[in-house]
Protein backbone atom coordinates (compact mmCIF):
# COMPACT_ATOMS: atom_id res chain seq x y z
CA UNK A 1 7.84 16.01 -47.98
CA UNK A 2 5.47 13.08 -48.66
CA UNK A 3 5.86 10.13 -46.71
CA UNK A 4 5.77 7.64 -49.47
CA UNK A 5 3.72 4.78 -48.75
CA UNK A 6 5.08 1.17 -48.71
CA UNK A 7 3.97 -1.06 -51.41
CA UNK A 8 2.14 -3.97 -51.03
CA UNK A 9 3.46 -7.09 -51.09
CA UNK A 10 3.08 -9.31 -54.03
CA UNK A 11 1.08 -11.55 -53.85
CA UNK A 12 1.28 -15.50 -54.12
CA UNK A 13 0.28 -17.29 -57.09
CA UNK A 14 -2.92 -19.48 -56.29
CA UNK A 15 -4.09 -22.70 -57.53
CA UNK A 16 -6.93 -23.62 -58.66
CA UNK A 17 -8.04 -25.60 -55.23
CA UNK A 18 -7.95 -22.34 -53.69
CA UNK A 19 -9.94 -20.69 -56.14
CA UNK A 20 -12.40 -23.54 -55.83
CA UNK A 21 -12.71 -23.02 -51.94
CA UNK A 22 -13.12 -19.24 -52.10
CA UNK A 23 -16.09 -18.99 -53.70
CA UNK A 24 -18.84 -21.33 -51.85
CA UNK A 25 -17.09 -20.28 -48.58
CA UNK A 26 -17.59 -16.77 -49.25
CA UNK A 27 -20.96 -17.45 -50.31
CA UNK A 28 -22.11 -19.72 -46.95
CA UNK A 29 -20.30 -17.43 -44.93
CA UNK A 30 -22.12 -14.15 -46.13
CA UNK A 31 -25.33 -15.98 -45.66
CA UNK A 32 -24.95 -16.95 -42.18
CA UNK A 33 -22.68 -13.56 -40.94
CA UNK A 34 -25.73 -10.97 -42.47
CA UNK A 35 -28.10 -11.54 -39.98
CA UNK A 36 -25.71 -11.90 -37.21
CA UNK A 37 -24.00 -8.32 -37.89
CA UNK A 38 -27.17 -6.91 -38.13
CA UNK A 39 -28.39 -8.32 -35.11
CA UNK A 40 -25.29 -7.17 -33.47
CA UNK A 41 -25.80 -3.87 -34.82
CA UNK A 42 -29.38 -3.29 -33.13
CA UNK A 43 -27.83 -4.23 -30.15
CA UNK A 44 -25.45 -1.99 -29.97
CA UNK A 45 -27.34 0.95 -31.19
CA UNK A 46 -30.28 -0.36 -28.28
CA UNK A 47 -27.36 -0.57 -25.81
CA UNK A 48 -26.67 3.58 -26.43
CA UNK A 49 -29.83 4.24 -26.33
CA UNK A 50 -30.63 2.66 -22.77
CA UNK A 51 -27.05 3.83 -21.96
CA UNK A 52 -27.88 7.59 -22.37
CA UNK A 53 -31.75 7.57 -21.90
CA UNK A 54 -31.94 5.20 -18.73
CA UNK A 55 -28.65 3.86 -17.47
CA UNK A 56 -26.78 7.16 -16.97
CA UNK A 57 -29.83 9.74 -15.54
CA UNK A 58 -30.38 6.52 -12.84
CA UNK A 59 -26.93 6.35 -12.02
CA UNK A 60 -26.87 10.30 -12.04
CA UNK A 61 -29.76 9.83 -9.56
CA UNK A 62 -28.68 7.32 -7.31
CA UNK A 63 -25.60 8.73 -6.72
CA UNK A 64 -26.79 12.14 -5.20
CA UNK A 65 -29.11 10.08 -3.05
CA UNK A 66 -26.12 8.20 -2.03
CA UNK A 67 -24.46 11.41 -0.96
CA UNK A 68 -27.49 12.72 0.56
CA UNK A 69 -28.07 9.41 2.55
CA UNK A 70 -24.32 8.59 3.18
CA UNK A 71 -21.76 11.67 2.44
CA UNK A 72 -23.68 14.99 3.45
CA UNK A 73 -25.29 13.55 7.23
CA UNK A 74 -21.12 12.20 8.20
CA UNK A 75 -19.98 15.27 6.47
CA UNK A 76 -22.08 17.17 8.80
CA UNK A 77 -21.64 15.25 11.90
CA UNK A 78 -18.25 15.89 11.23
CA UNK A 79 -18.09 19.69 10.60
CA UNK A 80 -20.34 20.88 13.15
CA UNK A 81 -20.33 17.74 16.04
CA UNK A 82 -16.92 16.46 16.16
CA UNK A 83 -14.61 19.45 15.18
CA UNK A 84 -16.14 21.95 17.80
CA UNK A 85 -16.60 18.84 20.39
CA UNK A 86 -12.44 18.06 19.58
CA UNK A 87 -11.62 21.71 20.01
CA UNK A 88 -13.66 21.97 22.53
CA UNK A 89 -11.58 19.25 24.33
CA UNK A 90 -8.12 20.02 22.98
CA UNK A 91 -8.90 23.78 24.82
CA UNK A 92 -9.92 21.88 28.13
CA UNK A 93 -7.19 19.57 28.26
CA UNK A 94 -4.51 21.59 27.66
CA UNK A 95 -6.45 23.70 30.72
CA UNK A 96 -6.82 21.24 33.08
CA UNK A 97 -3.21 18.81 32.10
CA UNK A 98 -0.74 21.07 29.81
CA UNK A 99 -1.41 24.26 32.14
CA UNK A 100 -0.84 22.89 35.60
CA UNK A 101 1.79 19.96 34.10
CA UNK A 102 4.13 23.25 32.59
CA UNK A 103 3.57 24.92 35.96
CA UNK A 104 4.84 21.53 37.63
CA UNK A 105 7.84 20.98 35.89
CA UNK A 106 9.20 24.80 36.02
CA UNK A 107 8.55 25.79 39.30
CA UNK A 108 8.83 22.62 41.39
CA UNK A 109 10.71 19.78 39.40
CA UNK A 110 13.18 21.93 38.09
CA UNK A 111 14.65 23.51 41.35
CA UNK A 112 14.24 20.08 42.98
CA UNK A 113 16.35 18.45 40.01
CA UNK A 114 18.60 21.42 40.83
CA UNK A 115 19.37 20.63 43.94
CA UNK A 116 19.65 16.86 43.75
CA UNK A 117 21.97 18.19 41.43
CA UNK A 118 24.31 20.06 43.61
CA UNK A 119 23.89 17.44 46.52
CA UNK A 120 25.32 14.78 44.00
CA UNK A 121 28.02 16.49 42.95
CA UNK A 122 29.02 17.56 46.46
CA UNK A 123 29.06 13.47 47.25
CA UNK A 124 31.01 12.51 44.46
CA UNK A 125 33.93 15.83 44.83
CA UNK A 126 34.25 13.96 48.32
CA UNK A 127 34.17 10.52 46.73
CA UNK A 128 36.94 11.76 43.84
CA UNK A 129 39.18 12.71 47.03
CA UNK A 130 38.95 9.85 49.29
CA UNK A 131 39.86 7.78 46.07
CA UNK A 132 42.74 9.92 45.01
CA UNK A 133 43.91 9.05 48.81
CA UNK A 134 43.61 5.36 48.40
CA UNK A 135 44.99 5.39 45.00
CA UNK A 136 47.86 7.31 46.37
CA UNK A 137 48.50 3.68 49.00
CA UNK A 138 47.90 1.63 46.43
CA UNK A 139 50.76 3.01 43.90
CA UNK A 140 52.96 3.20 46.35
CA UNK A 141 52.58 -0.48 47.12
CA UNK A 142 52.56 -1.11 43.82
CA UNK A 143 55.95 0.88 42.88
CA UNK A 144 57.59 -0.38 45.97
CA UNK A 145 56.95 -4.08 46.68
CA UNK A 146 54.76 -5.96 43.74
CA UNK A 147 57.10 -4.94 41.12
CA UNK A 148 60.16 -5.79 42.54
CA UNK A 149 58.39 -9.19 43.23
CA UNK A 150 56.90 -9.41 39.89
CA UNK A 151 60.28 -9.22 38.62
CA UNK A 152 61.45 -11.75 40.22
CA UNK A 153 58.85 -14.45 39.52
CA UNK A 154 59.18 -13.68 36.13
CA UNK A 155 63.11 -14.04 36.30
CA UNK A 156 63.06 -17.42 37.61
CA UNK A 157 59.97 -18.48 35.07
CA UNK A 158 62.11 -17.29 32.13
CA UNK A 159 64.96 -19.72 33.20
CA UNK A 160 62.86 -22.78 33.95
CA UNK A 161 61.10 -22.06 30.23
CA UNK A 162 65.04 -21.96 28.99
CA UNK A 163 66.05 -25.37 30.49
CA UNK A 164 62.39 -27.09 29.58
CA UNK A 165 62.43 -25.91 25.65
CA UNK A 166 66.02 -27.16 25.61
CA UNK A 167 64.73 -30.75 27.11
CA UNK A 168 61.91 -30.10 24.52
CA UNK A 169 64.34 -29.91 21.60
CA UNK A 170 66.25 -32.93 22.22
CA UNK A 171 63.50 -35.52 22.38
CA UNK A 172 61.98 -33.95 19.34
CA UNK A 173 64.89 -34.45 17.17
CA UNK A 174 65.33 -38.01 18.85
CA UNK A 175 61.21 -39.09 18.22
CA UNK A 176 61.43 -37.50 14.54
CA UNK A 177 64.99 -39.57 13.57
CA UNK A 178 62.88 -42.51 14.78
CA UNK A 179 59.68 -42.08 13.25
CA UNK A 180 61.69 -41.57 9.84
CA UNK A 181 63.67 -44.94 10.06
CA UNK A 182 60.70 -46.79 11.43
CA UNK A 183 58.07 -45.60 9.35
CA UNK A 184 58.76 -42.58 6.10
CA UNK A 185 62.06 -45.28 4.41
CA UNK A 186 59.79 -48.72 4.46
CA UNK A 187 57.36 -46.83 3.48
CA UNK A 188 58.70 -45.29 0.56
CA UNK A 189 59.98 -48.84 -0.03
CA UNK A 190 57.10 -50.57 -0.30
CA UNK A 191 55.18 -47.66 -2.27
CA UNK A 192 58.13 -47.75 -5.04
CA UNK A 193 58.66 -51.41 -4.88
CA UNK A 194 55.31 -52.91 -4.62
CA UNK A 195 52.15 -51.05 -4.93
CA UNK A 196 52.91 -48.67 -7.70
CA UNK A 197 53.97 -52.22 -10.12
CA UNK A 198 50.38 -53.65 -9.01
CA UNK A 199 48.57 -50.28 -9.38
CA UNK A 200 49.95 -50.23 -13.06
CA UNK A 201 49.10 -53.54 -13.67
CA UNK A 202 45.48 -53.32 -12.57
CA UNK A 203 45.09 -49.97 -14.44
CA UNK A 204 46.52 -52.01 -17.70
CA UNK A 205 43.73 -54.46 -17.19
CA UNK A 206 41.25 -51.96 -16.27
CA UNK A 207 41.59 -49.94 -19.85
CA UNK A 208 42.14 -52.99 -21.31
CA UNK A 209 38.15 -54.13 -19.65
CA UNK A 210 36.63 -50.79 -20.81
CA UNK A 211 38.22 -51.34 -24.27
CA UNK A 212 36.44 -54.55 -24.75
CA UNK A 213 33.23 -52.89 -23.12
CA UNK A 214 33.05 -50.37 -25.03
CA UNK A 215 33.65 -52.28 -28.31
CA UNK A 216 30.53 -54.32 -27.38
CA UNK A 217 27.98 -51.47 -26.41
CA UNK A 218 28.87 -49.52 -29.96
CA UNK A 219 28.30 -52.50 -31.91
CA UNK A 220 25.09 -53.21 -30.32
CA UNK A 221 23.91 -49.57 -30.19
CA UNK A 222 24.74 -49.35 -34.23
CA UNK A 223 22.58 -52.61 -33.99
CA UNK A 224 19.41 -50.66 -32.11
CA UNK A 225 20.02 -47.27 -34.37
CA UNK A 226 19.43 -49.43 -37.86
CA UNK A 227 16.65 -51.06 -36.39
CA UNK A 228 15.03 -47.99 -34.76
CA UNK A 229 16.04 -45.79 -38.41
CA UNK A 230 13.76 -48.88 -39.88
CA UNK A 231 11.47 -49.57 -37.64
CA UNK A 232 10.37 -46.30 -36.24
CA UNK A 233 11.72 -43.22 -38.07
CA UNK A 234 11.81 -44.16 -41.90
CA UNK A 235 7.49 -44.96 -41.37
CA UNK A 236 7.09 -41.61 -39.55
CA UNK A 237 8.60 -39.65 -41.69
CA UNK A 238 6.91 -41.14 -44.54
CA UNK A 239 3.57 -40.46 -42.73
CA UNK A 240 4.43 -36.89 -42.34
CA UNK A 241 6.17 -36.14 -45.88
CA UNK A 242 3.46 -37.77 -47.97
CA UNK A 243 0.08 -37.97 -45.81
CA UNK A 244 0.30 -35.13 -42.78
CA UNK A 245 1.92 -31.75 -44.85
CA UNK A 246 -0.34 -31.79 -47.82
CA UNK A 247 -3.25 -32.31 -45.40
CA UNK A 248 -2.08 -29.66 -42.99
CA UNK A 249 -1.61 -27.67 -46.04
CA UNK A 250 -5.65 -28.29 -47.43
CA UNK A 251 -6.76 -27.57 -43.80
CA UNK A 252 -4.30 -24.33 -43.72
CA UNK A 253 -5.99 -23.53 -47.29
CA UNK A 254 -9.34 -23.88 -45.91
CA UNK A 255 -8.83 -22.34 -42.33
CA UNK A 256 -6.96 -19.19 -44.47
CA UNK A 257 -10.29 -19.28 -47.07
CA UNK A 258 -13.01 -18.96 -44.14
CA UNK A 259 -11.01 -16.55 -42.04
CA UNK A 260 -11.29 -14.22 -45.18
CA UNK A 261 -14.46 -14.88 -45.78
CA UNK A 262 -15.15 -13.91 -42.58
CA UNK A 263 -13.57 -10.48 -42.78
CA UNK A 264 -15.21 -10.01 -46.23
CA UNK A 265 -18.93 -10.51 -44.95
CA UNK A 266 -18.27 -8.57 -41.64
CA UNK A 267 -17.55 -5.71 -43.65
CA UNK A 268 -20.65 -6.51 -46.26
CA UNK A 269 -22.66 -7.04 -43.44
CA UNK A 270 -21.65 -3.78 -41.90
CA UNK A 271 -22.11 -1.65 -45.04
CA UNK A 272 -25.86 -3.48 -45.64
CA UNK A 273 -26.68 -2.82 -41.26
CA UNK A 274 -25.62 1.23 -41.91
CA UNK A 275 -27.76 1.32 -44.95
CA UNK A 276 -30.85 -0.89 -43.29
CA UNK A 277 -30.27 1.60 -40.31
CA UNK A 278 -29.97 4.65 -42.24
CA UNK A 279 -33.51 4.15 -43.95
CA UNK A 280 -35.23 3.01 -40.70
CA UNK A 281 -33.33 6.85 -39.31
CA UNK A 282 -34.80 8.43 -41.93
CA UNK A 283 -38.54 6.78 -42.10
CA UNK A 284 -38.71 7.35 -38.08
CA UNK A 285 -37.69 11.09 -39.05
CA UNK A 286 -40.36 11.02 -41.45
CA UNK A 287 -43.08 9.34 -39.35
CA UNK A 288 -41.78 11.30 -35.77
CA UNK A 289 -39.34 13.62 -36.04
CA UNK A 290 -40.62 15.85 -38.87
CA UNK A 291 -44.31 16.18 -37.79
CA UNK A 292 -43.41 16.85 -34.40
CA UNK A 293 -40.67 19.29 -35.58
CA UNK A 294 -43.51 21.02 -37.66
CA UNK A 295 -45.92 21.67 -34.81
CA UNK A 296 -43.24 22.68 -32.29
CA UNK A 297 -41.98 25.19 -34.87
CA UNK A 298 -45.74 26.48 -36.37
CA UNK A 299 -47.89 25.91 -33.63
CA UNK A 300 -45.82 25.77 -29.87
CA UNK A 301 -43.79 28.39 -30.44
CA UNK A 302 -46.32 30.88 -31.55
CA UNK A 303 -48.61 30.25 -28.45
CA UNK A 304 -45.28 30.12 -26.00
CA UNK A 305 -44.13 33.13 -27.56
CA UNK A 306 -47.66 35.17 -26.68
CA UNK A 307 -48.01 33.13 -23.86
CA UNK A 308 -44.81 35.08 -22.46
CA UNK A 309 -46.00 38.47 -24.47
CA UNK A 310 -49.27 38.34 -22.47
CA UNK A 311 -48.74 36.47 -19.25
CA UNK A 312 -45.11 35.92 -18.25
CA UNK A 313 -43.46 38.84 -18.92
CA UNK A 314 -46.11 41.35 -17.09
CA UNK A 315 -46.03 38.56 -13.66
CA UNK A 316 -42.74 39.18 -13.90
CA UNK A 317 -42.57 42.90 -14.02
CA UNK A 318 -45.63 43.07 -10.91
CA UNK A 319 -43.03 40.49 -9.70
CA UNK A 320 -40.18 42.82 -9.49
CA UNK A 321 -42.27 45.88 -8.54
CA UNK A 322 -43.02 43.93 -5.81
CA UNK A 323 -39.53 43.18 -4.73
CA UNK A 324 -38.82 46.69 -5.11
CA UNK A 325 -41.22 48.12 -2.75
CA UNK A 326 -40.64 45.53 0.02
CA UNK A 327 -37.02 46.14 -0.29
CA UNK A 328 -38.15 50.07 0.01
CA UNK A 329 -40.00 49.36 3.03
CA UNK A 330 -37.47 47.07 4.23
CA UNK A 331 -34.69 50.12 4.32
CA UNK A 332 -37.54 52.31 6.06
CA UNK A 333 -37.90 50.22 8.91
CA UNK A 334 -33.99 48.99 9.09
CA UNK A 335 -33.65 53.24 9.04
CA UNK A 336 -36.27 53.42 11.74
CA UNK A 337 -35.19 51.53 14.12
CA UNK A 338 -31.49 52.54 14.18
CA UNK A 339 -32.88 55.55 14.95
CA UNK A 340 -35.40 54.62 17.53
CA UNK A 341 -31.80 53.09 19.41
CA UNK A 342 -30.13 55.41 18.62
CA UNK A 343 -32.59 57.91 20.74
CA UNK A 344 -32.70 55.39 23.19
CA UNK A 345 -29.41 55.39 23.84
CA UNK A 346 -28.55 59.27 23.67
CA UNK A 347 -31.80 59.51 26.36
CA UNK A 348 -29.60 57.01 28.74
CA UNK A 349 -26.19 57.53 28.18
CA UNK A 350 -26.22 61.58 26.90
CA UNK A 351 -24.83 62.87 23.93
CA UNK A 352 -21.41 61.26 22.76
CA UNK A 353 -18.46 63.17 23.49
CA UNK A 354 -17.31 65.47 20.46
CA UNK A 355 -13.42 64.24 19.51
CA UNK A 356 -11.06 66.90 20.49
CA UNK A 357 -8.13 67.95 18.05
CA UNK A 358 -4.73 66.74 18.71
CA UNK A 359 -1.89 69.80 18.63
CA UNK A 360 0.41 68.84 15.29
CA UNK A 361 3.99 69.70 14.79
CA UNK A 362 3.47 70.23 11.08
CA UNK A 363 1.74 73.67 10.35
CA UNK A 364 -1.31 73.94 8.14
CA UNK A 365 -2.32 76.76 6.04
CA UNK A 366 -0.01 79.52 5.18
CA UNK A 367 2.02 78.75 8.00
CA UNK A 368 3.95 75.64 6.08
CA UNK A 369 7.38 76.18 4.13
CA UNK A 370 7.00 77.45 0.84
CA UNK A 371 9.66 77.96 -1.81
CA UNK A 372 10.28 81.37 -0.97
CA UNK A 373 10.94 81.25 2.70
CA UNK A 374 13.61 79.73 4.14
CA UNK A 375 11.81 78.52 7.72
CA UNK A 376 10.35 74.92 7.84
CA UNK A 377 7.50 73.51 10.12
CA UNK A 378 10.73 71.91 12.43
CA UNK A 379 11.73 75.64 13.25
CA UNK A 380 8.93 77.32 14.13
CA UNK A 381 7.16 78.24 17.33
């Protein structure tokens, strides 16, 4: 299904202020945006040009002879200096300290740890039963005379505590009968009596105070708001209603009119730049492109093409018949002298031992099972 398209919106109906801006703006605007888009255009179509015919071969360049001056020489040092100089190291120390430091700890720390071991455990078994001895004494003490004595301390605490909470008790109740005839009843007294009448009476005269107050600051702020309203506010909004929104609205009118203008001749300007560009293309393809197109095609070509018919192709051929006897004569002499050592070395050393067959269980020949036999290979002598 087809995605219907939304319609436009409708548009406002214009006055004819608006139509009387449009037109000069549009006009001015064209006039002064032309040259500037077209400039712009040569730019940018300059700006490829150096892009892809100078600024990316030099960076092409200087970046391989940054990684022939900078990457490749560390990359080098590294691979063939400092990784055979580390392993090199790594094998020594682990010769010289891992060895000898393994060696140490199994065959001379570890039976000494052993036996400091054994010796410690021996000392503290004969520790363990001395103090099982002593703790022995010192339960029986415990069990036989500190309890008994603990018990009675505590006895004769527990009665003392008895008679001094009792004591305790008694002047309590007498201080807190006191304190409450002395000082909680005239208190109450003179809270009920005397400060609560007074505390009502000043809070009478205290709403009465902020009535009066408050009576006073809303007359004179409804005072201050007419004068302000008249003053200040009525004027401004005057200035605003009749003067500042219809010439924000012109300005908007304009500022709307020249920002559409300016889209308008962008896009004029744009359409007259391709078409300016498109005959200067095709006059330089005229001038250039085309003549030079016409010799490479009727007169290069030809002479390349017999150039390689005459020249090339038969250097190339003596070229590879070259190759092809030095790679003859190559094998020859590679063929020679294995044999010339291999002389040499049958003249010192003899004549290589033939291989001698090894006995195997499983028959060859007729002598393995067939279908109509009923031996195998396992069963035979």
């Amino acid at each position: 299904m087809e995605t219907q398209k939304p319609l436009p919106e409708p548009r406002q109906p214009e006055g004819c202020l608006v139509a009387a801006v449009r037109i000069p703006v549009r006009i001015v605007v064209l006039v002064l945006v032309v040259p500037v888009r077209m400039v712009w255009d040569a730019l940018v179509v300059g700006g490829r040009v150096l892009r892809d015919t100078v600024l990316r071969p030099a960076g092409r360049a200087l970046l391989w002879v940054g990684r022939a001056v900078f990457v490749w020489p560390f990359v080098g040092l590294w691979r063939y200096v400092v990784v055979p100089v580390g392993k090199a190291l790594g094998l020594l120390g682990h010769v010289l300290l891992v060895v000898p430091a393994v060696w140490l700890y199994t065959y001379v720390l570890t039976p000494a740890g052993h036996a400091i071991a054994w010796v410690c455990r021996g000392i503290g078994a004969g520790l363990g039963w001395t103090a099982r001895g002593v703790g022995a004494g010192l339960g029986w003490v415990y069990a036989r005379v500190l309890t008994p004595v603990g018990h009675a301390v505590m006895w004769l605490l527990r009665g003392t505590g008895r008679v001094l909470g009792a004591l305790g008790t008694g002047v309590w109740t007498a201080l807190a009968r006191l304190a409450r005839y002395l000082v909680v009843v005239p208190a109450v007294w003179l809270y009920t009596w005397v400060l609560a009448p007074v505390g009502q009476a000043l809070a009478w005269c205290a709403r009465g105070v902020a009535w009066a107050v408050g009576r006073c600051v809303t007359g004179i702020g409804f005072v201050l708001y007419w004068i302000t309203r008249v003053l200040f506010v009525l004027p401004a909004v005057g200035v605003w209603r009749y003067l500042l929104v219809p010439v924000g609205r012109f300005l908007a009118v304009v500022g709307r009119e020249i920002g559409d203008a300016l889209g308008h001749a962008w896009r004029i300007a744009g359409h007259l730049s391709r078409a300016v560009g498109r005959f200067l293309a095709t006059l330089f393809r005229w001038i250039l492109v085309d003549p030079v197109r016409w010799v490479y095609r009727t007169v290069l070509t030809p002479v390349g093409h017999a150039v390689r018919d005459t020249v090339l192709r038969p250097a190339a051929e003596a070229a590879r018949a070259v190759g092809r006897a030095t790679r003859q004569a190559l094998t020859a002499a590679r063929e020679s002298a294995r044999q010339a050592r291999a002389d040499f070395r049958r003249m010192l050393f003899g004549e290589p031992r033939e291989p001698q067959e090894v006995a195997r269980r499983e028959p060859g020949g007729r002598e393995t099972r067939t279908l109509g036999r009923s031996t195998t290979a396992l069963t035979k002598d």
